[in-house]
PDB file of N, CA and C in Angstrom:
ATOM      1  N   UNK A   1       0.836  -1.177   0.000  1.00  0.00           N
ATOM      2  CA  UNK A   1       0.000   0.000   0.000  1.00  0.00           C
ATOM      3  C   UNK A   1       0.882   1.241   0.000  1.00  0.00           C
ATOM      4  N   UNK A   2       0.911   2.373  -1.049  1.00  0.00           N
ATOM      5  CA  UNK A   2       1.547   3.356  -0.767  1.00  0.00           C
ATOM      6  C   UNK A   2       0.955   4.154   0.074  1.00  0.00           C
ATOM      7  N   UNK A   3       2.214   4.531   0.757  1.00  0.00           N
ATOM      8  CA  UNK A   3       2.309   5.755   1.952  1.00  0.00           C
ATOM      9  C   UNK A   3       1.849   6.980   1.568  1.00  0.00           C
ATOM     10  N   UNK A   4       1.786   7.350   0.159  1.00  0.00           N
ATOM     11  CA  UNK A   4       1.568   9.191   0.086  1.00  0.00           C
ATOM     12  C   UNK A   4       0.399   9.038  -0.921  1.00  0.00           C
ATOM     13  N   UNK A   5      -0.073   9.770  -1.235  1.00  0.00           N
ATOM     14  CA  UNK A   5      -1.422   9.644  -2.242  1.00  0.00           C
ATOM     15  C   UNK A   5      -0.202  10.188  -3.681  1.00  0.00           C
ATOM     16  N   UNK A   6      -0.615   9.341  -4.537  1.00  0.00           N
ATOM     17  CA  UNK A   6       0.395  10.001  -5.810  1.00  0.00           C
ATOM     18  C   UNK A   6      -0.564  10.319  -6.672  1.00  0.00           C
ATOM     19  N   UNK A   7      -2.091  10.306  -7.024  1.00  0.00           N
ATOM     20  CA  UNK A   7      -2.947  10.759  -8.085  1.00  0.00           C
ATOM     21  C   UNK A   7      -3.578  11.629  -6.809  1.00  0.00           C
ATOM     22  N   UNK A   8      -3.382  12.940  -6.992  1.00  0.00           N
ATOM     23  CA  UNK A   8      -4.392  14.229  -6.521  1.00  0.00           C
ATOM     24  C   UNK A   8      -5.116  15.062  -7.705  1.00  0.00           C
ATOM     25  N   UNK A   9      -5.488  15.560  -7.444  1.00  0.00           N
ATOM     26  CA  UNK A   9      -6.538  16.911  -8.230  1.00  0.00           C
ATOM     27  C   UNK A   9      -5.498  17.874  -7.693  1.00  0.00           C
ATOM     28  N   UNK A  10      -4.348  18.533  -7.090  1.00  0.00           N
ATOM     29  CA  UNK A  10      -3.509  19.288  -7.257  1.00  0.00           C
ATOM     30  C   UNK A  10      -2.253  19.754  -8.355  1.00  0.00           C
ATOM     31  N   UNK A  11      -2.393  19.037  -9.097  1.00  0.00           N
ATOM     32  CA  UNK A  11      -1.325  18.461  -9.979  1.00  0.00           C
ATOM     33  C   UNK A  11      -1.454  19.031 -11.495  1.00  0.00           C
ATOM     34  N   UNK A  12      -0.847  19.776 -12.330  1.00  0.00           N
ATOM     35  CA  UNK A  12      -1.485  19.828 -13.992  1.00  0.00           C
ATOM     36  C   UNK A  12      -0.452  18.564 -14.699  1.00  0.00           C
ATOM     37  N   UNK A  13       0.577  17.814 -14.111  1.00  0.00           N
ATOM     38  CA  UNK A  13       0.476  16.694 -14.260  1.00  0.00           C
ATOM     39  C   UNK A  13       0.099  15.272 -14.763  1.00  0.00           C
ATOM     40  N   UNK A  14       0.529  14.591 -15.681  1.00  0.00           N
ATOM     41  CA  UNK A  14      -0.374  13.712 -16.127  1.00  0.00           C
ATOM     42  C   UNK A  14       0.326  12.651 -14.963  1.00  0.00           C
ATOM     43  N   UNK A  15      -1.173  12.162 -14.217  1.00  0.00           N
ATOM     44  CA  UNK A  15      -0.962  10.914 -13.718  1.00  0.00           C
ATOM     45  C   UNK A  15      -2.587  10.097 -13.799  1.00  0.00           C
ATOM     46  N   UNK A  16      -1.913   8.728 -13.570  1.00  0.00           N
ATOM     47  CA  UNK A  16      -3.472   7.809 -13.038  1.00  0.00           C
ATOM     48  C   UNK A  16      -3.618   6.532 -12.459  1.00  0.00           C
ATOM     49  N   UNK A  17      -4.269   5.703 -12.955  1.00  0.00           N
ATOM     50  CA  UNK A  17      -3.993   4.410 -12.623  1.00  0.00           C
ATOM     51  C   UNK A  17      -3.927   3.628 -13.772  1.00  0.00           C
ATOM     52  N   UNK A  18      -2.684   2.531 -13.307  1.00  0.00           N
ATOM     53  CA  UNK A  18      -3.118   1.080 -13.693  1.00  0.00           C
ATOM     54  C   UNK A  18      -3.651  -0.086 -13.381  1.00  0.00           C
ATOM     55  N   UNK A  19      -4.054  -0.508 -14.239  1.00  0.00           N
ATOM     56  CA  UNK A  19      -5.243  -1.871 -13.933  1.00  0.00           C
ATOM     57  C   UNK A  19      -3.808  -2.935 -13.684  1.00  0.00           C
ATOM     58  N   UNK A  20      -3.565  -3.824 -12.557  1.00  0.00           N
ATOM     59  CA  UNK A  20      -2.872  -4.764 -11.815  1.00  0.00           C
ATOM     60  C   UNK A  20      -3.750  -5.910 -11.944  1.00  0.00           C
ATOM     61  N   UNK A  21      -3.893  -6.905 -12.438  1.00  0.00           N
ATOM     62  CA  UNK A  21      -3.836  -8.223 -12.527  1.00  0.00           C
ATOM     63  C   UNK A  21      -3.026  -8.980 -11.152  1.00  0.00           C
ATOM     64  N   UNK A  22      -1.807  -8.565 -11.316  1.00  0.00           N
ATOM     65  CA  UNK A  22      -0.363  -9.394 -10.581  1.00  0.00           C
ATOM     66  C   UNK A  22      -1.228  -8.364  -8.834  1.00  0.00           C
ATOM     67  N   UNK A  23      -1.791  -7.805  -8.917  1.00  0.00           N
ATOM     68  CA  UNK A  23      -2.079  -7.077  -7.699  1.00  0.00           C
ATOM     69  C   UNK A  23      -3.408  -7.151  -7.044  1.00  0.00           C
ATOM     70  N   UNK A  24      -4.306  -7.444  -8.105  1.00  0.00           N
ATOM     71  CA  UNK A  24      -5.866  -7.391  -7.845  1.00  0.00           C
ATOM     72  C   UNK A  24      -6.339  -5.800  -7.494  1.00  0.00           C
ATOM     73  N   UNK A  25      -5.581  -5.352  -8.122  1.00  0.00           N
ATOM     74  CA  UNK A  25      -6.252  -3.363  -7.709  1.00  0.00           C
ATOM     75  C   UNK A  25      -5.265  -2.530  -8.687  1.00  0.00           C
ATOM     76  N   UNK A  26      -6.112  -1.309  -9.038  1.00  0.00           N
ATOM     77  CA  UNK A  26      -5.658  -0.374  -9.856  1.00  0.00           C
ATOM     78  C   UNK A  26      -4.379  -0.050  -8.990  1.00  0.00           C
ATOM     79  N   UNK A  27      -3.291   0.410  -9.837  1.00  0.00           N
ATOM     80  CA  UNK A  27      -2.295   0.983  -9.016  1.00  0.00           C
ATOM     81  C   UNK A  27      -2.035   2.646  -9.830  1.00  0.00           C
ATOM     82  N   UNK A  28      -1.885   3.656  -8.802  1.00  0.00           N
ATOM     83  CA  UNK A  28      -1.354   4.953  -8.800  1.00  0.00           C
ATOM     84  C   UNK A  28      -0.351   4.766  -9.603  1.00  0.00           C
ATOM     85  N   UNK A  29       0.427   5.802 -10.634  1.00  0.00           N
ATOM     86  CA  UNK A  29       1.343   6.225 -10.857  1.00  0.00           C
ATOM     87  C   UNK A  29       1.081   7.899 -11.085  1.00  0.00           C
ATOM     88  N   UNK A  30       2.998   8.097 -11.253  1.00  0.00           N
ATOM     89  CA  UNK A  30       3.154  10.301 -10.903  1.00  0.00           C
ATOM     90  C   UNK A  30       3.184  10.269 -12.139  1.00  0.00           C
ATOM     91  N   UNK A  31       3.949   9.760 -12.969  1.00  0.00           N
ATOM     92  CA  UNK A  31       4.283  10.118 -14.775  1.00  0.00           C
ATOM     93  C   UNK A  31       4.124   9.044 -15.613  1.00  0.00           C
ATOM     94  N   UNK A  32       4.298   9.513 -16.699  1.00  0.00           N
ATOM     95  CA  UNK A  32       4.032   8.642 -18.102  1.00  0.00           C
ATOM     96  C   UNK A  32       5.084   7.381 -17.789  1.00  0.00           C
ATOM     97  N   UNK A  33       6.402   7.952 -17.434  1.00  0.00           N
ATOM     98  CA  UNK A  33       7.106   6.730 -17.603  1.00  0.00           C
ATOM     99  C   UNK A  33       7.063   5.567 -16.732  1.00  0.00           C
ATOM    100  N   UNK A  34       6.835   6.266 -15.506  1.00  0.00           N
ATOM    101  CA  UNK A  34       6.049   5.169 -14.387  1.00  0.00           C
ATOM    102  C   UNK A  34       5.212   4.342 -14.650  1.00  0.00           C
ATOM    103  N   UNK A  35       3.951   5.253 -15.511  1.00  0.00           N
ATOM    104  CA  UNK A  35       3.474   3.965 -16.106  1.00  0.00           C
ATOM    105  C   UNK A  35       3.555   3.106 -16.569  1.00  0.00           C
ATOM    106  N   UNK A  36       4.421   3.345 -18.372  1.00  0.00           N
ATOM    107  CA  UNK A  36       4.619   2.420 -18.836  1.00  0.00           C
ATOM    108  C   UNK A  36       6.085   1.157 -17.987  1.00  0.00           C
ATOM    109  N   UNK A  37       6.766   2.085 -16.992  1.00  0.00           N
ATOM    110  CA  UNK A  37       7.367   0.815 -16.442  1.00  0.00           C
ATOM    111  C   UNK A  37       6.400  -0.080 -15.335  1.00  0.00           C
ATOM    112  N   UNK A  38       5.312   0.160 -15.264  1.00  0.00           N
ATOM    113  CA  UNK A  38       4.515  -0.018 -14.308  1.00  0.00           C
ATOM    114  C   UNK A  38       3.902  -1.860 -15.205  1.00  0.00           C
ATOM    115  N   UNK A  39       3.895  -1.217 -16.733  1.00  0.00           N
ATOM    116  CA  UNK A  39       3.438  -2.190 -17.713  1.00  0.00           C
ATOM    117  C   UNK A  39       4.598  -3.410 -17.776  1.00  0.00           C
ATOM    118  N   UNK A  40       5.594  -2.537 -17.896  1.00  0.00           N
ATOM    119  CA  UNK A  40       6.550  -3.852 -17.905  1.00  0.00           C
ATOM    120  C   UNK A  40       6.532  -5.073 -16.971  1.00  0.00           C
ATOM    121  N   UNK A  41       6.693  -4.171 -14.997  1.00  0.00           N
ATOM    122  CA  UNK A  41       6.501  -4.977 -14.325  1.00  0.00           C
ATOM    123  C   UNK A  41       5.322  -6.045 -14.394  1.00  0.00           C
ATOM    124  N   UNK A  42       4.166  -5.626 -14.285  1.00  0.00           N
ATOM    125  CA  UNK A  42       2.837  -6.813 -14.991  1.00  0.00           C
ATOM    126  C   UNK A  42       3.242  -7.450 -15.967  1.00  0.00           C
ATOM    127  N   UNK A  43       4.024  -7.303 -16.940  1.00  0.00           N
ATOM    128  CA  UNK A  43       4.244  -8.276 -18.381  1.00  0.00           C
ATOM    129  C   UNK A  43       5.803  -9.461 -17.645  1.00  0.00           C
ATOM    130  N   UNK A  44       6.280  -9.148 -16.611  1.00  0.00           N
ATOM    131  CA  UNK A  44       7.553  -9.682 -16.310  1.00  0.00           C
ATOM    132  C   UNK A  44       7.111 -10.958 -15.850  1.00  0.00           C
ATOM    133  N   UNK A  45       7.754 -12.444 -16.519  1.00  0.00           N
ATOM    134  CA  UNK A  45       7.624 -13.387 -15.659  1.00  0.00           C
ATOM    135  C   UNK A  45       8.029 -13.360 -14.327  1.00  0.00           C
ATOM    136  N   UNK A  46       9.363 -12.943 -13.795  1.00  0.00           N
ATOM    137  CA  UNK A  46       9.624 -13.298 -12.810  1.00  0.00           C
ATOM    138  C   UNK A  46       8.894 -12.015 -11.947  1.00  0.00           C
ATOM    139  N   UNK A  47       8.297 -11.279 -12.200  1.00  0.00           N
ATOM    140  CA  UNK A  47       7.630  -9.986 -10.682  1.00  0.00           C
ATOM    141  C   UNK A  47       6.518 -11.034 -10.929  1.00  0.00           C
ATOM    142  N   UNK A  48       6.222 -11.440  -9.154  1.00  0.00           N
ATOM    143  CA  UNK A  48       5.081 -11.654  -8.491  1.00  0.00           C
ATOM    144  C   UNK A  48       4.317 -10.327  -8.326  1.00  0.00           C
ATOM    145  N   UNK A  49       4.366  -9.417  -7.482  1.00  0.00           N
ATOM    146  CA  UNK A  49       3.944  -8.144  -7.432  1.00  0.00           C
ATOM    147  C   UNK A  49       4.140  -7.173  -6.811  1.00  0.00           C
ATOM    148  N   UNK A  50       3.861  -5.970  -7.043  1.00  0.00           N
ATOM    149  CA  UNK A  50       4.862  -5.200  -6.967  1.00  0.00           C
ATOM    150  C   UNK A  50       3.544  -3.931  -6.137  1.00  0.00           C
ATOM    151  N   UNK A  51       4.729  -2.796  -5.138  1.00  0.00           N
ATOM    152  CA  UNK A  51       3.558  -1.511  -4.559  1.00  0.00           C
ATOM    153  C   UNK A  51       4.655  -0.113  -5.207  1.00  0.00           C
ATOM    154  N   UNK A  52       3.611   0.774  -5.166  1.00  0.00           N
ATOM    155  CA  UNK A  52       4.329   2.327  -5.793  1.00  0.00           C
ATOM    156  C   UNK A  52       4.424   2.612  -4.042  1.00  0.00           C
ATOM    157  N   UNK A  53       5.302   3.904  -4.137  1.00  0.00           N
ATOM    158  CA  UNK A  53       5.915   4.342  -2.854  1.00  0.00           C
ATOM    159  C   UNK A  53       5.694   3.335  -1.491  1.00  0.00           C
ATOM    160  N   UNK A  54       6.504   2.503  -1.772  1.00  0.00           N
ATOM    161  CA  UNK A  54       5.825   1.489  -0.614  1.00  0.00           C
ATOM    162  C   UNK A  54       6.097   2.228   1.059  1.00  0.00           C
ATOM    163  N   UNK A  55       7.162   2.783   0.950  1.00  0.00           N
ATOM    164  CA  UNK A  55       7.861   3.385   2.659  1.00  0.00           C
ATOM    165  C   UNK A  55       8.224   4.936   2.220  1.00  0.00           C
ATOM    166  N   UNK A  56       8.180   5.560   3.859  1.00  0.00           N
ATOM    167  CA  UNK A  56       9.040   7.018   3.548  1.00  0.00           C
ATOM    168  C   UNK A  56      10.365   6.603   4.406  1.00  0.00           C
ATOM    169  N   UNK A  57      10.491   7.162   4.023  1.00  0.00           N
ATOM    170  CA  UNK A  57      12.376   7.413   4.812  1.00  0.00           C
ATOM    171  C   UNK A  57      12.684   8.628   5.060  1.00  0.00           C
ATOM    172  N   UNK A  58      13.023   9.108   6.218  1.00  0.00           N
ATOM    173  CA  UNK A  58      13.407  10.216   6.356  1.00  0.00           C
ATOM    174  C   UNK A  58      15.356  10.156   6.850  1.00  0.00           C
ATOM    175  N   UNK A  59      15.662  10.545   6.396  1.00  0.00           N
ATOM    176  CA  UNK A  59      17.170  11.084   6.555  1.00  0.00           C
ATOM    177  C   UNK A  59      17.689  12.455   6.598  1.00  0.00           C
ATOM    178  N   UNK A  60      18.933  12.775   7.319  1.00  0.00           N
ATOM    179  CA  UNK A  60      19.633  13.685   7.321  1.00  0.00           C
ATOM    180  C   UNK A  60      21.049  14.119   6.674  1.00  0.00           C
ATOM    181  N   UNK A  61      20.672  14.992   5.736  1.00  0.00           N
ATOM    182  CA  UNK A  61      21.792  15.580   4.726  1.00  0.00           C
ATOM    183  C   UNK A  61      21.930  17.186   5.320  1.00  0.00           C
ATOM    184  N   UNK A  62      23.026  17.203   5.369  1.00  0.00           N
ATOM    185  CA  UNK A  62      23.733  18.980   5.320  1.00  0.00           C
ATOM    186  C   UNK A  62      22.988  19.268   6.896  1.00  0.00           C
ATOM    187  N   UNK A  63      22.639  18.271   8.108  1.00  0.00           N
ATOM    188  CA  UNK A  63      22.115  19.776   8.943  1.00  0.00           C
ATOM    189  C   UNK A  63      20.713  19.102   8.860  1.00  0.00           C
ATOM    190  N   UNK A  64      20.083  18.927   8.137  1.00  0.00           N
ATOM    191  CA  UNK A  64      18.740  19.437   7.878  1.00  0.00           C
ATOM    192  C   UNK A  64      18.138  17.845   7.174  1.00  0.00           C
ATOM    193  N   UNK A  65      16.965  17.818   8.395  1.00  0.00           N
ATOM    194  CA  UNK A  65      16.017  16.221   7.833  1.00  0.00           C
ATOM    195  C   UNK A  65      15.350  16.416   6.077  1.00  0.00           C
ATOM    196  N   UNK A  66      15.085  15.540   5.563  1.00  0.00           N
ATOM    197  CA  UNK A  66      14.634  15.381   4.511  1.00  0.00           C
ATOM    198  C   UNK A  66      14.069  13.881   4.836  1.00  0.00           C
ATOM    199  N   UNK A  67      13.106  13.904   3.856  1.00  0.00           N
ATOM    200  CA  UNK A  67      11.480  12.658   3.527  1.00  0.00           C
ATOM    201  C   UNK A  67      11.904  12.523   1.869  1.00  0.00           C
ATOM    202  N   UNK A  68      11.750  11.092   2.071  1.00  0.00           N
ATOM    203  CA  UNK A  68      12.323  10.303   0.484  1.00  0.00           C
ATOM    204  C   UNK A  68      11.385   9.602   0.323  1.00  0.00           C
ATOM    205  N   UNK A  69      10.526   9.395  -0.597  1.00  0.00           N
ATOM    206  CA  UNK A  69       9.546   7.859  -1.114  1.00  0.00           C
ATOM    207  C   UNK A  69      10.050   7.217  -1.984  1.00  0.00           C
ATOM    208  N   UNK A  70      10.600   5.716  -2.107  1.00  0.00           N
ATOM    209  CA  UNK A  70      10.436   5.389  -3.089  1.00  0.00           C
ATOM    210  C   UNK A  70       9.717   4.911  -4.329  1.00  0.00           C
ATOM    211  N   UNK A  71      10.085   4.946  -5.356  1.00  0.00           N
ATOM    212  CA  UNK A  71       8.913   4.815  -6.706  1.00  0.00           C
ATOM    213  C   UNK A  71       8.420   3.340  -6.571  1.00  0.00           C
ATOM    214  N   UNK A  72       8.900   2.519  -6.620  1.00  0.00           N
ATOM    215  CA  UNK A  72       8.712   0.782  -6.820  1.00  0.00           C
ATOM    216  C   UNK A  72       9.463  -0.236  -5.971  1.00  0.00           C
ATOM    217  N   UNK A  73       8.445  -0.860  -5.641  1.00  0.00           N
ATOM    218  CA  UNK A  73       9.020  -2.266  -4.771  1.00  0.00           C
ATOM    219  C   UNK A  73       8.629  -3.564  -5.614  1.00  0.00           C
ATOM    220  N   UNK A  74       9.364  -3.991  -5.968  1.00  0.00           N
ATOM    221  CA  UNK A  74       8.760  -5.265  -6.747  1.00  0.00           C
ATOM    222  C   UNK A  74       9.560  -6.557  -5.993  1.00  0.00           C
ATOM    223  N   UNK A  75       8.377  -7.442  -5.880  1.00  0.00           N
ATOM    224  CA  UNK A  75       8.616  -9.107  -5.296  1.00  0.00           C
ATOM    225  C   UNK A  75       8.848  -9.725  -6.117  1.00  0.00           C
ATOM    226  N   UNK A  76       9.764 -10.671  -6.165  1.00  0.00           N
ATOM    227  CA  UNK A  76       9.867 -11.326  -7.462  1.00  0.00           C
ATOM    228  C   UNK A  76       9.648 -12.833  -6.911  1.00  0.00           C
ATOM    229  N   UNK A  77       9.112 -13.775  -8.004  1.00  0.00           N
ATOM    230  CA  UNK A  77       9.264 -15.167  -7.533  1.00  0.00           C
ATOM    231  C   UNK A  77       9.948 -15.854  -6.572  1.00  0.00           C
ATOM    232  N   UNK A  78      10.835 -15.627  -7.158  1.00  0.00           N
ATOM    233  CA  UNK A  78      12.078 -16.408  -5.648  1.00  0.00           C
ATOM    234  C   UNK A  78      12.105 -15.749  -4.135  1.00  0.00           C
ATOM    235  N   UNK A  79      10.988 -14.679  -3.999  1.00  0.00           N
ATOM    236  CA  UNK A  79      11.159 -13.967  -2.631  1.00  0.00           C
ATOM    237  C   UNK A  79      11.771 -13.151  -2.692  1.00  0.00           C
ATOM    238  N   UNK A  80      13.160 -12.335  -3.748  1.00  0.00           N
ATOM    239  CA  UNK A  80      13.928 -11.427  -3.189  1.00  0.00           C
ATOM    240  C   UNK A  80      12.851 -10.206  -3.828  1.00  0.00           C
ATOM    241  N   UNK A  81      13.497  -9.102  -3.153  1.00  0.00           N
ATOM    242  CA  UNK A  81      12.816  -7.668  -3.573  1.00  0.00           C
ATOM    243  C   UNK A  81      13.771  -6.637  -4.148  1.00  0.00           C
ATOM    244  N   UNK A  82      13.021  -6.403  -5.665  1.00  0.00           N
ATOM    245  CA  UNK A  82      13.822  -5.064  -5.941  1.00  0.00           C
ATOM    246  C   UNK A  82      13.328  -3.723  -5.716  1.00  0.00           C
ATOM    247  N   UNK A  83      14.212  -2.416  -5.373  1.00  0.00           N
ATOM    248  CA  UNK A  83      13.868  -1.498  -5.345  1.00  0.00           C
ATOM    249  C   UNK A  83      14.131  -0.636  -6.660  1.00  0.00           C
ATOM    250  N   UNK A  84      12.967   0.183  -7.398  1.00  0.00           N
ATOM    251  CA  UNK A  84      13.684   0.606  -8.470  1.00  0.00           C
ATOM    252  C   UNK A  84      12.994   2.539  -8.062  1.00  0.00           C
ATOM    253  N   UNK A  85      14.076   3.002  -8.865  1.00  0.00           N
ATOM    254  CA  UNK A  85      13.344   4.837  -8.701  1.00  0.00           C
ATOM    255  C   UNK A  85      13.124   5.091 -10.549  1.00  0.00           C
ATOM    256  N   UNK A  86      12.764   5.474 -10.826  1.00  0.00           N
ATOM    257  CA  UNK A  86      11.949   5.448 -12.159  1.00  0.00           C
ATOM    258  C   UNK A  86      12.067   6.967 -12.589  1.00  0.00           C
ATOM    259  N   UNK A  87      13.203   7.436 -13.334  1.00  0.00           N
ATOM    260  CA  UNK A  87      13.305   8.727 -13.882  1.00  0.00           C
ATOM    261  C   UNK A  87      13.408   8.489 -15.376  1.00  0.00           C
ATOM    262  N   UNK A  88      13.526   9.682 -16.002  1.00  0.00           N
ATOM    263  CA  UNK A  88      14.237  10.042 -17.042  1.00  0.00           C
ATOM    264  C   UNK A  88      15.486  10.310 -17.044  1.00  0.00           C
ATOM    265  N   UNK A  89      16.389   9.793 -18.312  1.00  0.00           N
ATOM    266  CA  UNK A  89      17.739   9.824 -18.606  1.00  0.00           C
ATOM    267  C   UNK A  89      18.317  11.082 -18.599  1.00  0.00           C
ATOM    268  N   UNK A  90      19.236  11.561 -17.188  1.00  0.00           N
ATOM    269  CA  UNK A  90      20.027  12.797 -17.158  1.00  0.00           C
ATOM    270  C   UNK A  90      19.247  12.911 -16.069  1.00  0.00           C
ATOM    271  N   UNK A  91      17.774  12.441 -15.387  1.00  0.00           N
ATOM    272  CA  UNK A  91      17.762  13.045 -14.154  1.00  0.00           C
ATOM    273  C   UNK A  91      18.439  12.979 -12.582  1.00  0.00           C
ATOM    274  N   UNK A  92      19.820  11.981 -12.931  1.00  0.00           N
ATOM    275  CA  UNK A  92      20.457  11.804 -11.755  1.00  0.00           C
ATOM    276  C   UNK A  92      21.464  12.563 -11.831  1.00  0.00           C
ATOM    277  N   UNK A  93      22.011  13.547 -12.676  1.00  0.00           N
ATOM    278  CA  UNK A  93      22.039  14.540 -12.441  1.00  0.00           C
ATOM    279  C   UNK A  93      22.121  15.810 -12.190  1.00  0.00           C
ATOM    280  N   UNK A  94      20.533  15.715 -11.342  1.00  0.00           N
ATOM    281  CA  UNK A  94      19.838  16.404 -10.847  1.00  0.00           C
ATOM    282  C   UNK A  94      20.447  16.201  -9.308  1.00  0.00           C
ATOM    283  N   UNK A  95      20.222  14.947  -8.725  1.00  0.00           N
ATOM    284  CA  UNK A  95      20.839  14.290  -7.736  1.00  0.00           C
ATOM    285  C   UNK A  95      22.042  15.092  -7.312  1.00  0.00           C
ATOM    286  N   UNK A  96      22.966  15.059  -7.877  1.00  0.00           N
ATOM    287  CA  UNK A  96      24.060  15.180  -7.948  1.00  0.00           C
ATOM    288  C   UNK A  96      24.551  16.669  -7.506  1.00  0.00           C
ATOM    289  N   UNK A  97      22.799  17.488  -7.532  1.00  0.00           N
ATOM    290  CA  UNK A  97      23.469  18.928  -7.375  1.00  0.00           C
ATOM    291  C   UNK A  97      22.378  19.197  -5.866  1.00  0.00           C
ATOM    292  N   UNK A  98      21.914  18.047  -5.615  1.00  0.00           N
ATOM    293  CA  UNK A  98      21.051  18.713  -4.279  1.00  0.00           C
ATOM    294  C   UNK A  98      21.722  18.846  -2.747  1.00  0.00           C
ATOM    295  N   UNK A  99      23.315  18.650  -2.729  1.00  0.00           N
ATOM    296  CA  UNK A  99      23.955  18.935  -1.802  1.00  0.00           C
ATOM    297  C   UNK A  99      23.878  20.459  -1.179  1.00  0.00           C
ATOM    298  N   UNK A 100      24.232  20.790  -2.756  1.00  0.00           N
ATOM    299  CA  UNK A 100      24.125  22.043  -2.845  1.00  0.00           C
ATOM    300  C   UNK A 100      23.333  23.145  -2.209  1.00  0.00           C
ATOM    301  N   UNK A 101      22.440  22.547  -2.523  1.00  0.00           N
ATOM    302  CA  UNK A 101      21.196  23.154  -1.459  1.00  0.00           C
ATOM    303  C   UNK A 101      20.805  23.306   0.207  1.00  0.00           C
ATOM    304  N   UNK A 102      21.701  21.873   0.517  1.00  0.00           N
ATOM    305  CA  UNK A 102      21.730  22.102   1.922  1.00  0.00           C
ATOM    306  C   UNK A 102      22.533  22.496   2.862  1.00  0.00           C
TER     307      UNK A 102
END
């Protein structure tokens, strides 16, 4: 079950749901590409099934707490779990400059 609501009416945003089979319930996604990796996971033999932002995490960088969600938890057959974060190419970085900030 995700922790944060990711489809609001705040947003000009394209987000929505997908229809889960591997889940038995529509699942939330924030962007296009989420989705369609959202498709992959359902088409994957080995994902049993998978939650969007499953946990928050809060940590401390520079001084100052920060709150992290991650994008995907996927179970796979054999029991192990992957974690994946789901961007676009060049958005790490982005990463790379948020030291900066704190």
């Amino acid at each position: 079950m995700a922790v944060r609501n990711v489809v609001t009416r705040r947003s000009c945003h394209f987000r929505g749901f997908f229809p889960s089979l591997k889940n038995g319930k529509s699942i939330p996604w924030e962007s296009q590409l989420e989705g369609y990796f959202l498709s992959l996971l359902e088409l994957s033999p080995q994902v049993f099934r998978y939650e969007v932002q499953p946990s928050k995490e809060t940590f401390e960088m520079g001084g100052y707490s920060a709150i992290y969600y991650p994008d995907v938890r996927a179970v796979l057959h054999d029991g192990t779990e992957q974690w994946f974060e789901v961007k676009p190419v060049g958005a790490d970085a982005e990463l790379t400059q948020l030291p900066r900030f704190y």
